[in-house]
C-alpha atoms as a PDB file:
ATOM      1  CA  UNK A   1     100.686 -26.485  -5.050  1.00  0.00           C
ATOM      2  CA  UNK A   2      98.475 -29.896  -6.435  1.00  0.00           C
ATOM      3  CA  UNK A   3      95.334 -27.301  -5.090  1.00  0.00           C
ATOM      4  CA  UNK A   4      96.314 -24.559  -7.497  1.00  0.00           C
ATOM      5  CA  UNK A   5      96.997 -26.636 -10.066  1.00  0.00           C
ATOM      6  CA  UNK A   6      93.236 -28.400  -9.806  1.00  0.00           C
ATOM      7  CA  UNK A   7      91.411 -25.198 -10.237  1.00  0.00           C
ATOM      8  CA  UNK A   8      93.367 -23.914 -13.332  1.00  0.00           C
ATOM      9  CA  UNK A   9      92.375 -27.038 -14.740  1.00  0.00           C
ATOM     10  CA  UNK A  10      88.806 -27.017 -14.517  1.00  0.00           C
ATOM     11  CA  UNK A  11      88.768 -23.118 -15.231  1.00  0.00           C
ATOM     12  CA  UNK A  12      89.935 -23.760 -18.719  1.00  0.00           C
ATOM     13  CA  UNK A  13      87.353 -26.317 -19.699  1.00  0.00           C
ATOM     14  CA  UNK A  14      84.040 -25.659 -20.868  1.00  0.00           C
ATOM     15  CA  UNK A  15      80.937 -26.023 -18.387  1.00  0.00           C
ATOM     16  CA  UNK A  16      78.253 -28.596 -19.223  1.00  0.00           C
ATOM     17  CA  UNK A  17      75.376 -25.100 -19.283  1.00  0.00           C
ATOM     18  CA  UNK A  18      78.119 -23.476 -21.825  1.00  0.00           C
ATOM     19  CA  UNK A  19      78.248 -26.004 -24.297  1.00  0.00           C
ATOM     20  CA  UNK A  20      74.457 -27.074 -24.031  1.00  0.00           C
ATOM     21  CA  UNK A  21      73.811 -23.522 -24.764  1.00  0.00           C
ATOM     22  CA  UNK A  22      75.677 -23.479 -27.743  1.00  0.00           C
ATOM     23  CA  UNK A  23      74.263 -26.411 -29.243  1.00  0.00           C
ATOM     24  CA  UNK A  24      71.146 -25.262 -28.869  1.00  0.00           C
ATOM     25  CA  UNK A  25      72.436 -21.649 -30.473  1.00  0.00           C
ATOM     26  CA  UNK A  26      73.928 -24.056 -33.416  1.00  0.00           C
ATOM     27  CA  UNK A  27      70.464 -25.541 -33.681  1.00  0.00           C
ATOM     28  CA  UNK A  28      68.385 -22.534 -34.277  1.00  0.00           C
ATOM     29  CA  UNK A  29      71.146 -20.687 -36.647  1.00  0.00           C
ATOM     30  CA  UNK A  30      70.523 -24.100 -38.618  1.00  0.00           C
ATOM     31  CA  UNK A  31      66.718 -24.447 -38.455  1.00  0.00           C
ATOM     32  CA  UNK A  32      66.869 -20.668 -39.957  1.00  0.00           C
ATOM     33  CA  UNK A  33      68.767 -21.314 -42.494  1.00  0.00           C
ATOM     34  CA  UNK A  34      67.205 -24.205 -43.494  1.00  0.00           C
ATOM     35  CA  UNK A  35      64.007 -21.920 -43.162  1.00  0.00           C
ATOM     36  CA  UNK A  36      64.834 -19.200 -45.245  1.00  0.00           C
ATOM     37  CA  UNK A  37      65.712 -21.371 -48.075  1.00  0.00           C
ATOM     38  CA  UNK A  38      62.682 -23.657 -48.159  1.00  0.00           C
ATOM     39  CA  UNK A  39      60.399 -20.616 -47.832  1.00  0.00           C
ATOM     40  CA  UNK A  40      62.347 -18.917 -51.107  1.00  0.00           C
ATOM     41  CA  UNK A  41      61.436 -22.425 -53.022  1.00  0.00           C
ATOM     42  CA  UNK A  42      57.633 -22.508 -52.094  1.00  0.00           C
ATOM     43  CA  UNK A  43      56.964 -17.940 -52.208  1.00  0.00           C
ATOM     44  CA  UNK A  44      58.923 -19.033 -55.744  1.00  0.00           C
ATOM     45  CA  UNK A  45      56.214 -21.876 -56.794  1.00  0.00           C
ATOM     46  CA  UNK A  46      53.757 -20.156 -55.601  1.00  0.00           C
ATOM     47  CA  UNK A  47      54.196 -16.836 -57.271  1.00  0.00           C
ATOM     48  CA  UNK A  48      54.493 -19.220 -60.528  1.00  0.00           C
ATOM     49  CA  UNK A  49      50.985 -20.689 -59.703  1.00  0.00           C
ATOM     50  CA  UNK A  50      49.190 -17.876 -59.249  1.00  0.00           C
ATOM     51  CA  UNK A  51      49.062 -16.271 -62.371  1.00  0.00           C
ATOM     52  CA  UNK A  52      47.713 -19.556 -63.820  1.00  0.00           C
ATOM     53  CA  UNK A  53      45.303 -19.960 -60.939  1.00  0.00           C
ATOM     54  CA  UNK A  54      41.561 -19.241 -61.790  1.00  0.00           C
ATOM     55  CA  UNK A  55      42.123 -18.889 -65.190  1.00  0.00           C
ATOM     56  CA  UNK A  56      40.708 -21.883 -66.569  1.00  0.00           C
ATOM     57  CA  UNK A  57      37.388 -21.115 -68.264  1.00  0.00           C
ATOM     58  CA  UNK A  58      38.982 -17.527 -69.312  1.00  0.00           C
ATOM     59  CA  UNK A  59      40.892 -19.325 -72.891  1.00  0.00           C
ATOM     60  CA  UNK A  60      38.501 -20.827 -74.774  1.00  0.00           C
ATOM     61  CA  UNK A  61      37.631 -22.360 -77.771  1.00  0.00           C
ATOM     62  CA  UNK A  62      34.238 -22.220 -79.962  1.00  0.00           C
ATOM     63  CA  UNK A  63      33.305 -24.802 -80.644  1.00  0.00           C
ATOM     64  CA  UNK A  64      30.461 -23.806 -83.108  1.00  0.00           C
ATOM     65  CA  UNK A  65      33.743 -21.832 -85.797  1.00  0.00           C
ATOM     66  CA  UNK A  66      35.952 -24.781 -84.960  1.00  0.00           C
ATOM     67  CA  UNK A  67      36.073 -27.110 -88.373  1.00  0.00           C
ATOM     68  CA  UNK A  68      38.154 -29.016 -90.886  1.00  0.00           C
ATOM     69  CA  UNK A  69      37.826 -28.427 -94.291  1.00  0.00           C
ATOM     70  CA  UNK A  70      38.686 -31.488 -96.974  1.00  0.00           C
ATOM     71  CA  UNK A  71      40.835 -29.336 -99.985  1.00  0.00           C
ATOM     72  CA  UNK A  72      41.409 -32.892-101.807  1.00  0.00           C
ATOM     73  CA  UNK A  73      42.281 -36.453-100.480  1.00  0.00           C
ATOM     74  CA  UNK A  74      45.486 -35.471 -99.136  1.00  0.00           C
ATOM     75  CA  UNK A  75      44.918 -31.963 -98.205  1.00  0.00           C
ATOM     76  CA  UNK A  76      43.111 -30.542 -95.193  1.00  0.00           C
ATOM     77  CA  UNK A  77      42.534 -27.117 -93.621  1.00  0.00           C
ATOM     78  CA  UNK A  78      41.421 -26.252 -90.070  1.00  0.00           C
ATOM     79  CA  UNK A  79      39.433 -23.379 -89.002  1.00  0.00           C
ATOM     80  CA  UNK A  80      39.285 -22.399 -85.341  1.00  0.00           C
ATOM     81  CA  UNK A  81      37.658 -19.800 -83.434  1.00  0.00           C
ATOM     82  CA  UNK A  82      39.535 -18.724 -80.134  1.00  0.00           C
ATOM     83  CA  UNK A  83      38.367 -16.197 -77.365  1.00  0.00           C
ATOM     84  CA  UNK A  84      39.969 -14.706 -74.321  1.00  0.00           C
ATOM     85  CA  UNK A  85      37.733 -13.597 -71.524  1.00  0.00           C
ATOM     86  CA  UNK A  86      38.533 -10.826 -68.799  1.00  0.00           C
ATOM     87  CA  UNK A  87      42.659 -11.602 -68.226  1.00  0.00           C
ATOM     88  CA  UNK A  88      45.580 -10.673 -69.759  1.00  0.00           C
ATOM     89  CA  UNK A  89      47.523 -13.182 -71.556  1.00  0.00           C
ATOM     90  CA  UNK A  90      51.105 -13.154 -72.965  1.00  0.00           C
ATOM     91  CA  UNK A  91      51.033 -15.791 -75.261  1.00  0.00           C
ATOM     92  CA  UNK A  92      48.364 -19.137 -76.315  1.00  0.00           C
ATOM     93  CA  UNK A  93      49.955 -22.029 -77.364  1.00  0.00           C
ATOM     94  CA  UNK A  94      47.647 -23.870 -79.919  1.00  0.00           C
ATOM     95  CA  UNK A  95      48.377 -27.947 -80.518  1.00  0.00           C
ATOM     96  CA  UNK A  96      46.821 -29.367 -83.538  1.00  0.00           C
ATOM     97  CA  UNK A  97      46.243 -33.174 -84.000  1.00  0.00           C
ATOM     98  CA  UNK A  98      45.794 -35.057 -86.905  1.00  0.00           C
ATOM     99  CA  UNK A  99      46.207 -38.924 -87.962  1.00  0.00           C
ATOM    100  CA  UNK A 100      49.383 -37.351 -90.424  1.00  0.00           C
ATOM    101  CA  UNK A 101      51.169 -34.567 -87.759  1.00  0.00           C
ATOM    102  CA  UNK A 102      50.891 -32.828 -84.591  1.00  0.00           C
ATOM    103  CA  UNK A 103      51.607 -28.906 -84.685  1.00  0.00           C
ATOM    104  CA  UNK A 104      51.948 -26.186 -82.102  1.00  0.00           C
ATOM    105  CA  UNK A 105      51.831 -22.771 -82.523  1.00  0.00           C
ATOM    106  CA  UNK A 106      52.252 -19.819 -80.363  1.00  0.00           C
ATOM    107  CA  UNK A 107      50.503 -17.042 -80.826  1.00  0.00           C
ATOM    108  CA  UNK A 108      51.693 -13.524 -79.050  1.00  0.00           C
ATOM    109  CA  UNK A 109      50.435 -10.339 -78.295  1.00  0.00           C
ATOM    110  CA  UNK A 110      52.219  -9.028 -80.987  1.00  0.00           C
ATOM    111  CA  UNK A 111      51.326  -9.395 -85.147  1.00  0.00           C
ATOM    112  CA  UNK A 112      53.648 -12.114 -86.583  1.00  0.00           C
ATOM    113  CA  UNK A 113      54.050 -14.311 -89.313  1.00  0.00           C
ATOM    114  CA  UNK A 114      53.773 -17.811 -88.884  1.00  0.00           C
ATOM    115  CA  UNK A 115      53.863 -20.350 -91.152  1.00  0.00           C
ATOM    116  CA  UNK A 116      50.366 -22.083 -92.609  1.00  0.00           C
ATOM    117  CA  UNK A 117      48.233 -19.691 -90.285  1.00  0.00           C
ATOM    118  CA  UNK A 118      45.901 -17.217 -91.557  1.00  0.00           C
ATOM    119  CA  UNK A 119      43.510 -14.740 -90.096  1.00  0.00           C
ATOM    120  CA  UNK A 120      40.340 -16.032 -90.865  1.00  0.00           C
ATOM    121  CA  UNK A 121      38.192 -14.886 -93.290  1.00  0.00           C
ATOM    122  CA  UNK A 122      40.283 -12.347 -93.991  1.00  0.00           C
ATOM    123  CA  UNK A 123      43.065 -13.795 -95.124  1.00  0.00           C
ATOM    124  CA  UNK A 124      45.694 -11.900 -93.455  1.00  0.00           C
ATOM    125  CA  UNK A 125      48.851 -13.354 -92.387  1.00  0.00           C
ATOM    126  CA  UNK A 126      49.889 -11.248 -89.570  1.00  0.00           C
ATOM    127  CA  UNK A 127      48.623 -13.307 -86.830  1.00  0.00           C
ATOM    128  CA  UNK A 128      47.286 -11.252 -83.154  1.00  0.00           C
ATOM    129  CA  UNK A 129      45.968 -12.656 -80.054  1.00  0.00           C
ATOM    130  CA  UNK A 130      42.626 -11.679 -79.623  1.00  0.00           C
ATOM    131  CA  UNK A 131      42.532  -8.797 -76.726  1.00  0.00           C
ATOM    132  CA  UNK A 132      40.757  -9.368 -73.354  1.00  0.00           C
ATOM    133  CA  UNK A 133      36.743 -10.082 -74.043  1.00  0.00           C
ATOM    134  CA  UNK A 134      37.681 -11.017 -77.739  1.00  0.00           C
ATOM    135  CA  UNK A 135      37.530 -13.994 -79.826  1.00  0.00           C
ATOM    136  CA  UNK A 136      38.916 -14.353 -83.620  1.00  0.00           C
ATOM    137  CA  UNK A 137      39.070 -17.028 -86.214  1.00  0.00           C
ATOM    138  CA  UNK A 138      42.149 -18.537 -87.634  1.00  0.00           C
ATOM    139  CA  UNK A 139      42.691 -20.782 -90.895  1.00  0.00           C
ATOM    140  CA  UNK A 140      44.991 -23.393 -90.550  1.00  0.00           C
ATOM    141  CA  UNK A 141      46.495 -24.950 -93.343  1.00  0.00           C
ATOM    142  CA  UNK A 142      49.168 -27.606 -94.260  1.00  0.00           C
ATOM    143  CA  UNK A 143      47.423 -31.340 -92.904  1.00  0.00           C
ATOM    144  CA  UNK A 144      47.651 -34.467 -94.797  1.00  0.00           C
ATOM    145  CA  UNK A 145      44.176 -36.166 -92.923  1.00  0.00           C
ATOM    146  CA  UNK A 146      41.303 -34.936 -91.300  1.00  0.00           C
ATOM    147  CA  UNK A 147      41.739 -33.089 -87.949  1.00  0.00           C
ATOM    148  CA  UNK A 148      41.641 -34.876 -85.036  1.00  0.00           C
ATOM    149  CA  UNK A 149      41.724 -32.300 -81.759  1.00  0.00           C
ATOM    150  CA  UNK A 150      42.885 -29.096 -80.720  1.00  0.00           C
ATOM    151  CA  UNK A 151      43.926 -27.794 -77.644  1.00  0.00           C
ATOM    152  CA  UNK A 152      45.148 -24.247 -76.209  1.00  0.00           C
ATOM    153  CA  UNK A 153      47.546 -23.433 -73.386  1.00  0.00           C
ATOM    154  CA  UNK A 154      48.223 -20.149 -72.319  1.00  0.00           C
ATOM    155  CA  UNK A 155      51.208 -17.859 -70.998  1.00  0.00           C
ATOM    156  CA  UNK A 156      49.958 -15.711 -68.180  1.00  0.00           C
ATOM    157  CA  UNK A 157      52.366 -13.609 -66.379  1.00  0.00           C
ATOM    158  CA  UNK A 158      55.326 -15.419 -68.167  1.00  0.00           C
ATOM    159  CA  UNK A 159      54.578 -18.946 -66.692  1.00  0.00           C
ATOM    160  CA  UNK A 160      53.236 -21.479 -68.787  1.00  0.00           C
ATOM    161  CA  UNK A 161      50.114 -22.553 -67.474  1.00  0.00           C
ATOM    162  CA  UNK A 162      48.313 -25.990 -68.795  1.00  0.00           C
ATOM    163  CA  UNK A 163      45.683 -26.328 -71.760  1.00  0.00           C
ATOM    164  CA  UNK A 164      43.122 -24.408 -71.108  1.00  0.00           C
ATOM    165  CA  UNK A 165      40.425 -25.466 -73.212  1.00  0.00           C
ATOM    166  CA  UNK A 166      39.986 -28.496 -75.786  1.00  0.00           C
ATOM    167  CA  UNK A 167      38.083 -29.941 -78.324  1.00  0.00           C
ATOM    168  CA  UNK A 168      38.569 -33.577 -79.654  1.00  0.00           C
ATOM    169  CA  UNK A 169      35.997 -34.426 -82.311  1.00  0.00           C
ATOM    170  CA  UNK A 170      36.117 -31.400 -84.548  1.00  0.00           C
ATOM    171  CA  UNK A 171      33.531 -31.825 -87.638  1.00  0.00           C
ATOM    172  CA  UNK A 172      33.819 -31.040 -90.954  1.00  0.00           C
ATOM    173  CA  UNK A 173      32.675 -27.359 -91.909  1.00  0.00           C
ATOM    174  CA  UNK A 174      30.980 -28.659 -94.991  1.00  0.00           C
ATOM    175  CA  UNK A 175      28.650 -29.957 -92.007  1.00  0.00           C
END
């Protein structure tokens, strides 16, 4: 009867093959799950990065239509001249620097009013991105000291990409 007993024993257990098998099952269920996350995060980034990549000359500023213009001691105006080359972009960004503020504004693909901007020399207050292989001129208004820089960023496929193009000494258009 102790024989019988033995081998019902050792039948129920688990065999040293069985459960280094299923460790090694338990390893590669969590290597791929581990996988298929980290490789959502970086397709993700990179998707993110590519509409931004290559683009970097294609937002520009001219310099030669870029000025400030003194009104009176306490009042200046900026005029800048901003052309897209062959891409499509949502949205530019434009930051404005001066000794008395720093502004951004965002300029679409769409006409819209905003605030202290001005088609330049027309006047016209709804404000448009220029369209691929275009530039056009803005007038800036609203600054209590000469202009310092100005710098663009654009929105290319809905990610915010960084500034494009700058310019930091911007003369005086009376120049």
């Amino acid at each position: 009867m102790k024989k019988r007993r033995r081998s019902k024993i050792n039948k129920n257990g688990l065999s040293t093959v069985i459960i280094t098998l299923l460790l090694i099952l338990l390893s590669l269920v969590a290597i791929g799950v581990v996988w298929v996350f980290v490789s959502n995060l970086i397709n993700n980034q990179i998707e993110t990065s590519q509409s931004c990549f290559g683009n970097f000359e294609k937002i520009k500023l001219n310099g030669q239509y870029t000025c400030y213009e003194m009104i009176d001691s306490t009042h200046y105006n900026l005029r800048f001249s901003l052309s897209i080359g062959d891409i499509d972009v949502d949205s530019v960004i434009v930051s404005v620097a001066s000794a008395s503020a720093i502004k951004s504004y965002e300029i679409k693909n769409a006409p819209q009013i905003i605030g202290n901007i001005t088609m330049y020399p027309s006047g016209e207050i709804d404000i448009i991105l220029p369209k691929r292989n275009e530039g056009l001129t803005y007038n800036v208004t609203g600054f209590g000291s000469p202009i310092d820089s100005i710098t663009v960023s654009p929105t290319i496929g809905g990610s915010s990409c960084g500034v494009s193009d700058s310019i930091s000494e911007i003369a005086s258009c009376e120049l």
